[in-house]
N, C-alpha and C. Protein backbone atom coordinates (compact mmCIF):
# COMPACT_ATOMS: atom_id res chain seq x y z
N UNK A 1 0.85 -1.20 0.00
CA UNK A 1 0.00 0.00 0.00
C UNK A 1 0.88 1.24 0.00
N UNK A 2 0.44 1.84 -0.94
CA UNK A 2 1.32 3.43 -0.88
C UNK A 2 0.58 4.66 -0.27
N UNK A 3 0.96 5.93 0.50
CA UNK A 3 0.75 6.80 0.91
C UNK A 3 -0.76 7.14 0.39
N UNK A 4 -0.70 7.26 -1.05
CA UNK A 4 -1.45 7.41 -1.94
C UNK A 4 -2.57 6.80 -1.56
N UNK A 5 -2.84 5.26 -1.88
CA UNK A 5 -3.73 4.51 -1.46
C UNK A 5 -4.27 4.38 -0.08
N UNK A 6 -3.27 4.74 0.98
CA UNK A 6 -3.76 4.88 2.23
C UNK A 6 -4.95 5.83 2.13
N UNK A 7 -4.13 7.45 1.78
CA UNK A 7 -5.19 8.59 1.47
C UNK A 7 -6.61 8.36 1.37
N UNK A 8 -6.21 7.46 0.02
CA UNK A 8 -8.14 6.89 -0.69
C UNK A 8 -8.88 6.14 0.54
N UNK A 9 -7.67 5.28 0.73
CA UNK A 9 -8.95 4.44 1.72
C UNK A 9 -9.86 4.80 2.87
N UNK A 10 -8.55 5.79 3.50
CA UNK A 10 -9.66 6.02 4.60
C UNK A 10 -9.83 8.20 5.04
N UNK A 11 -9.84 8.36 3.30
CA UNK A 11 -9.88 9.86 3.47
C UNK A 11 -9.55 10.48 3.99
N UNK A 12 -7.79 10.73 4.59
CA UNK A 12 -7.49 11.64 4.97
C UNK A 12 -6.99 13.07 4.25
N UNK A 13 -6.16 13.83 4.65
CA UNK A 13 -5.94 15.11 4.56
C UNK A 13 -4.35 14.54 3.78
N UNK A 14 -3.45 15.44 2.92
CA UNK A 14 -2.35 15.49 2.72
C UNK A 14 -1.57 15.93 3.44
N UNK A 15 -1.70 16.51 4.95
CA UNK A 15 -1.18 16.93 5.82
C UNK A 15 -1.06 15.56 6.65
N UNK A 16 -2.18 15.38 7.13
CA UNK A 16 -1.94 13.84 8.09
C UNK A 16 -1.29 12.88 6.92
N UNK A 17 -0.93 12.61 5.82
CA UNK A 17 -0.29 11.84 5.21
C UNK A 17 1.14 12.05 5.19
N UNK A 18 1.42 13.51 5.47
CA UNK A 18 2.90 14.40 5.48
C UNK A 18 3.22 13.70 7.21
N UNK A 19 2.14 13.75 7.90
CA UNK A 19 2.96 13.41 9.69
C UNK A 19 2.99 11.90 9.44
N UNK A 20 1.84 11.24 8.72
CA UNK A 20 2.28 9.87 8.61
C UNK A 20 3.33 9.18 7.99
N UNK A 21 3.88 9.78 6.99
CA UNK A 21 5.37 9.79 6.47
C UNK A 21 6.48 9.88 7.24
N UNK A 22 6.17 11.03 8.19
CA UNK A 22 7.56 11.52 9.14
C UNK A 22 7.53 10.12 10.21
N UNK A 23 6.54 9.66 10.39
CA UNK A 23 6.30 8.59 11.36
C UNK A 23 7.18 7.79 10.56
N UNK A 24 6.65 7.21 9.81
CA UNK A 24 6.92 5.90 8.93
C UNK A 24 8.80 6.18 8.88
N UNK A 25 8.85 7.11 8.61
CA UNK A 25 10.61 7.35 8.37
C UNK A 25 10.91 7.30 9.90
N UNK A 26 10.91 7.60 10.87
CA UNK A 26 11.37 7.47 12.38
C UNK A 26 11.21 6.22 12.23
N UNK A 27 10.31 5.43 12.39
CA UNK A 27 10.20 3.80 12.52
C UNK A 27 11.41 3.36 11.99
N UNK A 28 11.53 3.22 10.69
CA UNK A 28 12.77 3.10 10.29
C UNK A 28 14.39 3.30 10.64
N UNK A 29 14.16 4.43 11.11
CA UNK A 29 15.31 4.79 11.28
C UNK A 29 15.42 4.34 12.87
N UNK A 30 14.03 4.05 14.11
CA UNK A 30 14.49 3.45 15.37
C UNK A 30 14.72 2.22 15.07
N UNK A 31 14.13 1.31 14.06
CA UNK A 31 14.20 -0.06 14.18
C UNK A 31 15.63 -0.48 13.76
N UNK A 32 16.60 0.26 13.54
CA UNK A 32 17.94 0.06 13.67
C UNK A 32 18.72 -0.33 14.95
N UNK A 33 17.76 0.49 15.81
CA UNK A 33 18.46 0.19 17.10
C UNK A 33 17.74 -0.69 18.19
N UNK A 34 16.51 -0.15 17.61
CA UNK A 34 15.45 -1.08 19.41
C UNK A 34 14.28 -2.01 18.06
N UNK A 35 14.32 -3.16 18.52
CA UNK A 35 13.10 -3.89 17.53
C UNK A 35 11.58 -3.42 17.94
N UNK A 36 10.87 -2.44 17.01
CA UNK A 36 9.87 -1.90 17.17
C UNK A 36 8.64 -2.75 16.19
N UNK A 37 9.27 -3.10 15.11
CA UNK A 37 8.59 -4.16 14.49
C UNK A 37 9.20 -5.42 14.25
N UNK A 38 8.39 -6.34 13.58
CA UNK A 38 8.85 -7.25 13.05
C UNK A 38 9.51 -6.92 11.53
N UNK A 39 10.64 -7.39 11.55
CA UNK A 39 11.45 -7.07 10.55
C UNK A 39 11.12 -7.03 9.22
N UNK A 40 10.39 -8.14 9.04
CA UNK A 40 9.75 -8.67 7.56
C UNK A 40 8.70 -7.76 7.48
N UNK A 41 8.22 -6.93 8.18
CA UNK A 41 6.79 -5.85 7.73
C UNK A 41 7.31 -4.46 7.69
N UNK A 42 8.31 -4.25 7.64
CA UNK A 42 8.90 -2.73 7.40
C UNK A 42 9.01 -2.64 5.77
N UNK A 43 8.72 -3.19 4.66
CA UNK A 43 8.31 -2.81 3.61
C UNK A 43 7.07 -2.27 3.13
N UNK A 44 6.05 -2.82 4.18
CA UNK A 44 5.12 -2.58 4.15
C UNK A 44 4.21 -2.20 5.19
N UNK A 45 4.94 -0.71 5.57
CA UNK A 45 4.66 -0.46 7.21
C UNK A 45 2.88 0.22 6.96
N UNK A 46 2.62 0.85 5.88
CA UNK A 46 1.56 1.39 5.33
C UNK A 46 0.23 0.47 5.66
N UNK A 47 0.31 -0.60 4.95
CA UNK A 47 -0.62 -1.83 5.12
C UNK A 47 -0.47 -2.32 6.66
N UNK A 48 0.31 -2.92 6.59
CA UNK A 48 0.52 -4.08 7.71
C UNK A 48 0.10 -3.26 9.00
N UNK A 49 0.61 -2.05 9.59
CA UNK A 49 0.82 -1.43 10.71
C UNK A 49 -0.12 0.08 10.54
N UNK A 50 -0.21 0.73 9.68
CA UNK A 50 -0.58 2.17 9.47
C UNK A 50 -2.37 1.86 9.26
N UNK A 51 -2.39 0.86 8.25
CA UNK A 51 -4.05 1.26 7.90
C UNK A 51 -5.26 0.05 8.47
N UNK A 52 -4.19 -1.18 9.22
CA UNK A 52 -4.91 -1.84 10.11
C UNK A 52 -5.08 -1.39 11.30
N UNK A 53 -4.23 -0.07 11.83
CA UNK A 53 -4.54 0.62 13.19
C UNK A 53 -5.69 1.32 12.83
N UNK A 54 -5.78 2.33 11.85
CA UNK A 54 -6.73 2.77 10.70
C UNK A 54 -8.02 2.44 10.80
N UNK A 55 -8.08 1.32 11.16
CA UNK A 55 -9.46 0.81 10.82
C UNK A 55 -10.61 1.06 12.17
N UNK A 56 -9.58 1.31 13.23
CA UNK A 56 -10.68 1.94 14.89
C UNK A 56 -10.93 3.32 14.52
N UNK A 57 -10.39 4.01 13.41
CA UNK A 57 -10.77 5.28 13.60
C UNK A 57 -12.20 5.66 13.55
N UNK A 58 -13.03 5.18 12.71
CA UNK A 58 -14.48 5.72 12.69
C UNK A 58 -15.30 4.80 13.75
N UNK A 59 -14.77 3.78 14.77
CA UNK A 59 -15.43 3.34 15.73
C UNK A 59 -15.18 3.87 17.14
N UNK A 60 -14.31 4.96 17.43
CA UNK A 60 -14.49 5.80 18.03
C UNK A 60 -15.02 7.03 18.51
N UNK A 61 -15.86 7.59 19.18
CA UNK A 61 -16.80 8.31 18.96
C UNK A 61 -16.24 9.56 19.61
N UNK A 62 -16.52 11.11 19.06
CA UNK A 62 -15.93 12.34 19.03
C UNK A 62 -15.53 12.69 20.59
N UNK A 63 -14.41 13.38 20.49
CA UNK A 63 -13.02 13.72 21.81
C UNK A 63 -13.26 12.65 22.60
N UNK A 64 -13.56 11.51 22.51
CA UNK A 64 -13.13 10.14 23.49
C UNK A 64 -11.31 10.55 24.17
N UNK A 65 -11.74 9.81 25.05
CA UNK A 65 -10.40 9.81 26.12
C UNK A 65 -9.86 8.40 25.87
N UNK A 66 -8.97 8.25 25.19
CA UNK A 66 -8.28 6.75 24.52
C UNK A 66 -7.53 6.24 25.42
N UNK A 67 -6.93 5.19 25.72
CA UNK A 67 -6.08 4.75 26.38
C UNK A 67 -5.65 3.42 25.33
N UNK A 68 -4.40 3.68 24.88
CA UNK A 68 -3.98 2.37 23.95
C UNK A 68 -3.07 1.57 24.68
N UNK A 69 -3.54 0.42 24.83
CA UNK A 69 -2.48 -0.71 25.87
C UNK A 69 -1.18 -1.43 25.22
N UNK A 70 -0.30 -1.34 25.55
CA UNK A 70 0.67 -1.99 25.38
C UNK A 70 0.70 -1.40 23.52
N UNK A 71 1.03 0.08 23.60
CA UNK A 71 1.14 0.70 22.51
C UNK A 71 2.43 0.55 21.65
N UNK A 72 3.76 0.15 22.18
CA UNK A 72 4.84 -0.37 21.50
C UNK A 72 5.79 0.62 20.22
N UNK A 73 4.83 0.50 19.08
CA UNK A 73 5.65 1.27 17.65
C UNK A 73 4.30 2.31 17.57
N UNK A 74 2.98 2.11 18.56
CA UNK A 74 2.19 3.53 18.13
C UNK A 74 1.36 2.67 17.15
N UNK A 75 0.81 1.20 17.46
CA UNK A 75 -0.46 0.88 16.96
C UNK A 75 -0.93 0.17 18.09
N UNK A 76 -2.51 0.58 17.70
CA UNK A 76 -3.43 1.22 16.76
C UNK A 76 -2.90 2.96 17.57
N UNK A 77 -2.39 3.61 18.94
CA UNK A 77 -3.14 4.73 19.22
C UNK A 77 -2.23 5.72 18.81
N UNK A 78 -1.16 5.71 18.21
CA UNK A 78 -0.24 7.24 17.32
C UNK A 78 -0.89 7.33 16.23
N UNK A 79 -1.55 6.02 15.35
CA UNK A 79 -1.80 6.57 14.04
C UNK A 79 -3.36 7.13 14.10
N UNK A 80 -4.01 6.65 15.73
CA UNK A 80 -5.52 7.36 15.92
C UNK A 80 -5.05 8.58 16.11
N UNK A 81 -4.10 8.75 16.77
CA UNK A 81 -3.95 10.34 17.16
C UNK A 81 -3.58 11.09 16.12
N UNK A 82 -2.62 10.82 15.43
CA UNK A 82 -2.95 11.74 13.82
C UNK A 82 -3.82 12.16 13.31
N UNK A 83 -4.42 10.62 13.05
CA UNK A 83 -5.85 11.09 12.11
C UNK A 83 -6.49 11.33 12.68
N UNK A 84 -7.07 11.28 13.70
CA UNK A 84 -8.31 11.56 14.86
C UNK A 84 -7.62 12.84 16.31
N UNK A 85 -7.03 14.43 15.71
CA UNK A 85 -6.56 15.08 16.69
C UNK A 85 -7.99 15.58 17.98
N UNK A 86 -8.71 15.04 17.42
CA UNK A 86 -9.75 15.43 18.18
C UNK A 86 -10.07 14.58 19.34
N UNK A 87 -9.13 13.30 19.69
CA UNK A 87 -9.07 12.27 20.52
C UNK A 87 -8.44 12.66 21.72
N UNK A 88 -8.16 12.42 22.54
CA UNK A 88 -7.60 12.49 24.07
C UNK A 88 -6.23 11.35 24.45
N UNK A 89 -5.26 11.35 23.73
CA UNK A 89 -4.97 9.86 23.57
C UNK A 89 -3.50 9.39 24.42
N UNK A 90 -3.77 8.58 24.86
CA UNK A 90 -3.09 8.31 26.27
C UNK A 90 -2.61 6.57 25.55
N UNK A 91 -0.87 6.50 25.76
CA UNK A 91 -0.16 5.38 25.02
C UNK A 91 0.24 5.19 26.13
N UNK A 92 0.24 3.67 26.63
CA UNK A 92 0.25 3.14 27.91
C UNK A 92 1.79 1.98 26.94
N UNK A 93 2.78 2.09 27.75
CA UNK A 93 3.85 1.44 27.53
C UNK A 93 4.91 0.93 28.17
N UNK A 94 5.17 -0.29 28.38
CA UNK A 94 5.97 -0.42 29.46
C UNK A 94 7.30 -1.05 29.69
N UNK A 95 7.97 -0.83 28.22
CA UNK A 95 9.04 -0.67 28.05
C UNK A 95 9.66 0.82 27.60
N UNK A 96 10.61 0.60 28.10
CA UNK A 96 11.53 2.50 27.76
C UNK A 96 11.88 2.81 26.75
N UNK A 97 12.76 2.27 26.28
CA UNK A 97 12.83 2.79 25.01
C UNK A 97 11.83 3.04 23.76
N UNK A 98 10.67 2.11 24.17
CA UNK A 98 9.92 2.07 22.84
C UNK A 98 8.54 2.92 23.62
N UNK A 99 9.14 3.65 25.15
CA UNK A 99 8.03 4.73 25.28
C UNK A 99 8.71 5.85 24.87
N UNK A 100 10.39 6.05 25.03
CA UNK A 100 10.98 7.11 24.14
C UNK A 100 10.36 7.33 22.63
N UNK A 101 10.34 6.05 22.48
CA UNK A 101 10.46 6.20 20.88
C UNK A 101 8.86 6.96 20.48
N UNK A 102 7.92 6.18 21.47
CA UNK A 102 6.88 7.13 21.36
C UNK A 102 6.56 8.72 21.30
N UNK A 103 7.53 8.87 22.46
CA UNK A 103 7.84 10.30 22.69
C UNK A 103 8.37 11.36 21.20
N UNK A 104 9.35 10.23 20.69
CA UNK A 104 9.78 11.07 19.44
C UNK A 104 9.18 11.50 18.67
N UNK A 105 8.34 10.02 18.13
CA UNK A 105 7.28 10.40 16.77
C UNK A 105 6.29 11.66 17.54
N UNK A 106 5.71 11.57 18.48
CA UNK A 106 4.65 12.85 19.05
C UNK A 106 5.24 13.84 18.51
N UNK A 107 6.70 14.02 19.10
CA UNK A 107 7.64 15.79 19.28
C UNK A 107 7.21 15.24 17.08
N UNK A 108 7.68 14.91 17.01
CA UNK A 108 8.23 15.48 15.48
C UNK A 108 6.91 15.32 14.46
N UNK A 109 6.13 14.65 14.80
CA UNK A 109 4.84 14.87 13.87
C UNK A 109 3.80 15.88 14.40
N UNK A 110 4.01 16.36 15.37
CA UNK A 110 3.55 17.40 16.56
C UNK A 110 2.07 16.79 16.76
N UNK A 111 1.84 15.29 17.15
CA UNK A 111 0.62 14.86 17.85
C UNK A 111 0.82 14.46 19.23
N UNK A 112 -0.77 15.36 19.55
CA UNK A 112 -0.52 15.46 21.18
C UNK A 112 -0.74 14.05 21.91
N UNK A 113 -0.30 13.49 22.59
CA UNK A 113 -0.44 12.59 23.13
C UNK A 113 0.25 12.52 24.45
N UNK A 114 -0.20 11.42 25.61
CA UNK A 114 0.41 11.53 26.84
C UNK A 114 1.00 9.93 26.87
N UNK A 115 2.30 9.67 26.91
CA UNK A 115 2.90 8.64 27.00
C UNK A 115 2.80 7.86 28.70
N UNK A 116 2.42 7.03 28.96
CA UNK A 116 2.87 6.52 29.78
C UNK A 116 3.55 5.37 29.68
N UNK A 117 4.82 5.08 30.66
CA UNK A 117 5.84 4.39 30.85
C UNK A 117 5.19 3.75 32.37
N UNK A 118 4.70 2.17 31.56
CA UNK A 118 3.88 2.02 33.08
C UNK A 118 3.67 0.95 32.27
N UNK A 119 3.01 -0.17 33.74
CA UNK A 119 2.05 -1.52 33.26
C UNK A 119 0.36 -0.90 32.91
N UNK A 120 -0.02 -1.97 32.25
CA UNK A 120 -1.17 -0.91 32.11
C UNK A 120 -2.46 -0.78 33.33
N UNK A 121 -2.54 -2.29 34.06
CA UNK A 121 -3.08 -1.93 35.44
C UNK A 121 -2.68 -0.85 36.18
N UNK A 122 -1.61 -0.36 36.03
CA UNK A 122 -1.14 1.03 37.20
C UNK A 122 -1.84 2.17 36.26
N UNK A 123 -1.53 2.00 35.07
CA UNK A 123 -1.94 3.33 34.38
C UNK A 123 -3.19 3.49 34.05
N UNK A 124 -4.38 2.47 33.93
CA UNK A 124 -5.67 2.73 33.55
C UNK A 124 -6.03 3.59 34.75
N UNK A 125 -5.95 3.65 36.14
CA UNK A 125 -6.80 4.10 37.28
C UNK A 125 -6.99 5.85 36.75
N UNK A 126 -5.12 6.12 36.29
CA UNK A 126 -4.81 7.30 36.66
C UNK A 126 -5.76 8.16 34.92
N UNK A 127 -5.82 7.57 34.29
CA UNK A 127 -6.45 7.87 33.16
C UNK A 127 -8.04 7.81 32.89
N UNK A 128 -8.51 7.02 33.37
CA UNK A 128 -9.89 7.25 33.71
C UNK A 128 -10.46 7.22 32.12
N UNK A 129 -9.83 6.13 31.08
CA UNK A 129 -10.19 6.41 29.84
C UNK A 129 -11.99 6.19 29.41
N UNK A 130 -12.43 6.49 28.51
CA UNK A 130 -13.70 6.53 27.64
C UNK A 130 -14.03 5.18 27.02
N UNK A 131 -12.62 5.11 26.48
CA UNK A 131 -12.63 3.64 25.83
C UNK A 131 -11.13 3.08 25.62
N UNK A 132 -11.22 1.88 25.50
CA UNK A 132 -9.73 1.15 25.69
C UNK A 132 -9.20 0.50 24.33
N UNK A 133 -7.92 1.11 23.45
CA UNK A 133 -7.86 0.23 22.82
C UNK A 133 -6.64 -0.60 23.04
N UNK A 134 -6.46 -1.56 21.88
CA UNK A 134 -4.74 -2.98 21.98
C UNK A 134 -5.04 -3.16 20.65
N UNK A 135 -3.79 -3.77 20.78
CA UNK A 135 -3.56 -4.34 18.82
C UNK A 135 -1.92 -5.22 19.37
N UNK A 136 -1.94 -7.01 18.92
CA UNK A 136 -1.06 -7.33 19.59
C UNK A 136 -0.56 -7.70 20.72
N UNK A 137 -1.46 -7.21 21.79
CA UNK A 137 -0.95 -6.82 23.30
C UNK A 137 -1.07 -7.85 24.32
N UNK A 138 -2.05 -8.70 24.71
CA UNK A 138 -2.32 -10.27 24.93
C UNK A 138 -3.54 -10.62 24.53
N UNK A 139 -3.59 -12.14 25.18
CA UNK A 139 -4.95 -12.56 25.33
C UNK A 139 -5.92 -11.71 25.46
N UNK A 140 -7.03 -11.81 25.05
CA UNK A 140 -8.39 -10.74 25.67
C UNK A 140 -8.58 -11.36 27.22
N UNK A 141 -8.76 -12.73 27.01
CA UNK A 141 -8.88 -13.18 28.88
C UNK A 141 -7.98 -11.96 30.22
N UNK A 142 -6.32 -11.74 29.20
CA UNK A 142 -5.54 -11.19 30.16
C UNK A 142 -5.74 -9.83 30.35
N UNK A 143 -6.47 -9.18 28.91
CA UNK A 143 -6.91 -7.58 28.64
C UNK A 143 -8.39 -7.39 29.90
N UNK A 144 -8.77 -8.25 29.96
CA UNK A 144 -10.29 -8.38 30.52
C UNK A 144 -10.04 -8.47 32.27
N UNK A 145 -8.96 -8.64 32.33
CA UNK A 145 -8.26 -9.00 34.21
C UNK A 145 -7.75 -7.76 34.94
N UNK A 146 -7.15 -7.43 33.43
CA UNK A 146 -6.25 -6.46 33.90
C UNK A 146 -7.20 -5.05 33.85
N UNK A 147 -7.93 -4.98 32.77
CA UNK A 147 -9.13 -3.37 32.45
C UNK A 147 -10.29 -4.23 33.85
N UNK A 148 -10.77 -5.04 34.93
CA UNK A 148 -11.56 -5.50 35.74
C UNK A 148 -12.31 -4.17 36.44
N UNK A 149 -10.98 -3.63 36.85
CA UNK A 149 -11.59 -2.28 38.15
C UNK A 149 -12.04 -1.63 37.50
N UNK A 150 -12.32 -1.36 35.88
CA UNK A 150 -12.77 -0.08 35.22
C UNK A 150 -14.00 -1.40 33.89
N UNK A 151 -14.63 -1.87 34.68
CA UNK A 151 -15.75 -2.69 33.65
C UNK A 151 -16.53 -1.94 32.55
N UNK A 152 -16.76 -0.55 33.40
CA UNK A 152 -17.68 0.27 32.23
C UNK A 152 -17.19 0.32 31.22
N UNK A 153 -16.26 0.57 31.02
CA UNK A 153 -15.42 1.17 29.57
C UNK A 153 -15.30 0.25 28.28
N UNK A 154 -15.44 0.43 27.57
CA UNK A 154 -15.25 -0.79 26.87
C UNK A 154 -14.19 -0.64 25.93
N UNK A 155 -14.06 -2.18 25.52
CA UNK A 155 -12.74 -2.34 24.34
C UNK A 155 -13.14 -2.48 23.46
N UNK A 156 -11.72 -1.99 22.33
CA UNK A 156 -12.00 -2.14 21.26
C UNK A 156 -10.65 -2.28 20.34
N UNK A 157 -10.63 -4.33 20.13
CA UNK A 157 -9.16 -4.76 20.08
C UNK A 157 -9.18 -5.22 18.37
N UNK A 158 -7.55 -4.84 17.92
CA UNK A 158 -7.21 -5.51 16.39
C UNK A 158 -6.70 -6.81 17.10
N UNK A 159 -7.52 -8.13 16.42
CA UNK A 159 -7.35 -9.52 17.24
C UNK A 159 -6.85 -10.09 15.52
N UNK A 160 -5.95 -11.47 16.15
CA UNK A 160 -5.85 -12.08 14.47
C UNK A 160 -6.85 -12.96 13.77
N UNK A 161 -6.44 -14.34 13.66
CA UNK A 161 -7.88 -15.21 13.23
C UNK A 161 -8.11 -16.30 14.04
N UNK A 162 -7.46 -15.93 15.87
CA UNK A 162 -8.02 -16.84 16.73
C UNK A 162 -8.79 -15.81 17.46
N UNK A 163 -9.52 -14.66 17.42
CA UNK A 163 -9.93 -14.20 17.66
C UNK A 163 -11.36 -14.16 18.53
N UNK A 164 -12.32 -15.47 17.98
CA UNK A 164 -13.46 -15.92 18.62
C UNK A 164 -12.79 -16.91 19.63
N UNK A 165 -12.20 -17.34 18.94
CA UNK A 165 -11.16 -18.47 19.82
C UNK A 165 -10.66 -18.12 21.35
N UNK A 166 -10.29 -16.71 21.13
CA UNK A 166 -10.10 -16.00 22.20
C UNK A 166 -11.53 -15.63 23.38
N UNK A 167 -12.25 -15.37 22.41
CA UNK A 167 -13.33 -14.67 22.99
C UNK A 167 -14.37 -16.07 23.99
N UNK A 168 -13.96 -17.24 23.36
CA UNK A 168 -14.96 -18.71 24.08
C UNK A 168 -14.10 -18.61 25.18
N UNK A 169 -12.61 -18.32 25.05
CA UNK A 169 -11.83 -18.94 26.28
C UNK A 169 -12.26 -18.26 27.15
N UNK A 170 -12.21 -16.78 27.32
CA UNK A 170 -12.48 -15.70 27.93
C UNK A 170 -13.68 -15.74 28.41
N UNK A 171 -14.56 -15.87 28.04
CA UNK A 171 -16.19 -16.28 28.48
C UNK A 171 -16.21 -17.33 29.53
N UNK A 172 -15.35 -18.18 29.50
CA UNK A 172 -15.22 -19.25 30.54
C UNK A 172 -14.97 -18.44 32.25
N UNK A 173 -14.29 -17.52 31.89
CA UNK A 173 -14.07 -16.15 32.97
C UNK A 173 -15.07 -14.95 33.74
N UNK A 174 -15.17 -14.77 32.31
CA UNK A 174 -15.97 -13.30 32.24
C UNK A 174 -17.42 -13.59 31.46
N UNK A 175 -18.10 -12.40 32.48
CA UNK A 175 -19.15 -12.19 31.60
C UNK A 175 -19.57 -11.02 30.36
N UNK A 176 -19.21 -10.82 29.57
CA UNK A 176 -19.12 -9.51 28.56
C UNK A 176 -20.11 -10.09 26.86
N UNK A 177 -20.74 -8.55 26.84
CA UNK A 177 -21.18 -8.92 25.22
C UNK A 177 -20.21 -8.41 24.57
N UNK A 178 -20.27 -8.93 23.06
CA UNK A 178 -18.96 -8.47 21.96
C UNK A 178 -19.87 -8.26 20.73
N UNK A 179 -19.16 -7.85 20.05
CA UNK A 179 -19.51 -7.20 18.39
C UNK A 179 -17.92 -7.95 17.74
N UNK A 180 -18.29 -8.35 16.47
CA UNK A 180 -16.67 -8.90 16.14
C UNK A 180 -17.42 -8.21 14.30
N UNK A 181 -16.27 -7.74 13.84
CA UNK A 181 -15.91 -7.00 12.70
C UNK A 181 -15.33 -7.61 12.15
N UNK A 182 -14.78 -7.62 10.12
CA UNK A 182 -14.10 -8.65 9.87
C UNK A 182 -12.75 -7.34 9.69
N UNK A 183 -11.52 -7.62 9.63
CA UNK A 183 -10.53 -6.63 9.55
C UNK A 183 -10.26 -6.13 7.73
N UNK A 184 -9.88 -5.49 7.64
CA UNK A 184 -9.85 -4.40 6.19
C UNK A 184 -8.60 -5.07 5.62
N UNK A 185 -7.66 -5.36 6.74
CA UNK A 185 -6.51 -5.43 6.23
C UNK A 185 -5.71 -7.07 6.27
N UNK A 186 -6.51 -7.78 7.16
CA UNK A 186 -5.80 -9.26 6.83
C UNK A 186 -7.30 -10.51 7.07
N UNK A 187 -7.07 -10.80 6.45
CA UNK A 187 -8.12 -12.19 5.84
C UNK A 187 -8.30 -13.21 7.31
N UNK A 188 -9.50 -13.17 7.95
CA UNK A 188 -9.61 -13.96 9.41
C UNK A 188 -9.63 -13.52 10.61
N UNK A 189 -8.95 -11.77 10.16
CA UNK A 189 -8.39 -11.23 11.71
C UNK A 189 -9.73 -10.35 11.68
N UNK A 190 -10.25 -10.18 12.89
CA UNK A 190 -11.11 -9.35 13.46
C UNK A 190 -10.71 -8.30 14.04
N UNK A 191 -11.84 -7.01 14.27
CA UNK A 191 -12.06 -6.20 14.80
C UNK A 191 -12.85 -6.64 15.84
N UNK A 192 -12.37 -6.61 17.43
CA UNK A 192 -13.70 -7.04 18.49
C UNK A 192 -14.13 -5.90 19.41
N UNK A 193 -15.55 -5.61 19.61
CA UNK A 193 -15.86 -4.56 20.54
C UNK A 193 -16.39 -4.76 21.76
N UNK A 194 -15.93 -4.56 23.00
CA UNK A 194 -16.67 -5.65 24.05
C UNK A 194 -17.06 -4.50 24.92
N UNK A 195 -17.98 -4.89 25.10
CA UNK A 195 -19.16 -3.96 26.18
C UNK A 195 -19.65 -5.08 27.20
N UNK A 196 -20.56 -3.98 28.30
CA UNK A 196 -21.30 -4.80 29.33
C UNK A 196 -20.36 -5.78 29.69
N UNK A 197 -19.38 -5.50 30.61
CA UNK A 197 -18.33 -6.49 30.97
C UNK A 197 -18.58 -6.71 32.74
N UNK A 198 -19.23 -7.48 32.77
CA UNK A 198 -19.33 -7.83 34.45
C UNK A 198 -18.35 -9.43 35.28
């Protein structure tokens, strides 16, 4: 997928395509030093990473207070915060360097965001988010343990194609309704939205 085609797909501005560039080139240039991706998807950071984060943007609903778990290279919640400046968006991370690295892309694409360098049980209390997202980050069983003290809120996770798979195990636990989406960008993987979590 090229810049170009991103644009089309999900209508942005040539400006947010200019900060999504500057991103895409930092990635690059950190994954020299700290592994931020998987190696084999940096040809295709556009697709793989940029427009499958992409895809929570219109299921978030206007100035939500985000909290992205175990945010890593800034998916799904750096590339919401680009395209979506109207978000509140709080990157929960709990390794250092790759909350630096967070830090960088913000300063240099100038999106506001609040990094935290934290587990994400310590950091949900202090954030008090709207809605929760992950992409990558664990099990939903372990997302569902750890978001417990804050039930209202709901999630809204990029899962792969064990995704229901996830969601039977988890039910064995918890009680929650879900919405499951099919994903834009890889064949099996879902979009899941979980509400009413008791």
């Amino acid at each position: 997928m090229s810049p170009e085609e991103f644009a089309k797909a999900f209508g942005v501005s040539r400006e947010t395509i200019s900060r999504l560039q500057a991103y895409h080139d930092l990635l690059v240039k950190w994954q020299k030093a700290i592994n931020i991706v998987s190696p084999r998807t940096l040809d295709d950071i556009w697709a793989r990473h940029f427009a499958d984060s992409a895809q929570l943007a219109e299921r978030i609903p206007r100035n939500a207070k985000v909290a992205d778990l175990g945010s890593g290279g800034g998916f799904p919640g750096l590339v919401l915060a680009i395209m979506r400046p109207d978000l509140e968006m709080h990157l929960v991370e709990s390794d250092l360097r790759k909350s630096e690295f967070l830090k960088n892309v913000s300063r240099e694409t100038k999106s506001v965001v609040r990094v935290h360098n934290d587990r994400a049980e310590n950091a949900l209390a202090s954030i008090g988010p709207d809605i929760i997202t992950a992409r990558a980050f664990a099990p939903l069983v372990e997302i569902l343990e750890m978001t417990q003290p804050i039930p209202g809120v709901p999630l809204l996770l990029l899962k792969g194609r064990m995704a229901l798979e996830e969601v039977e195990e988890a039910r064995k636990k918890f009680s929650f309704e879900y919405a499951d989406f099919p994903s834009r960008t890889e064949e099996g993987a879902k979009i899941l939205e979980i509400s009413r979590r008791g």
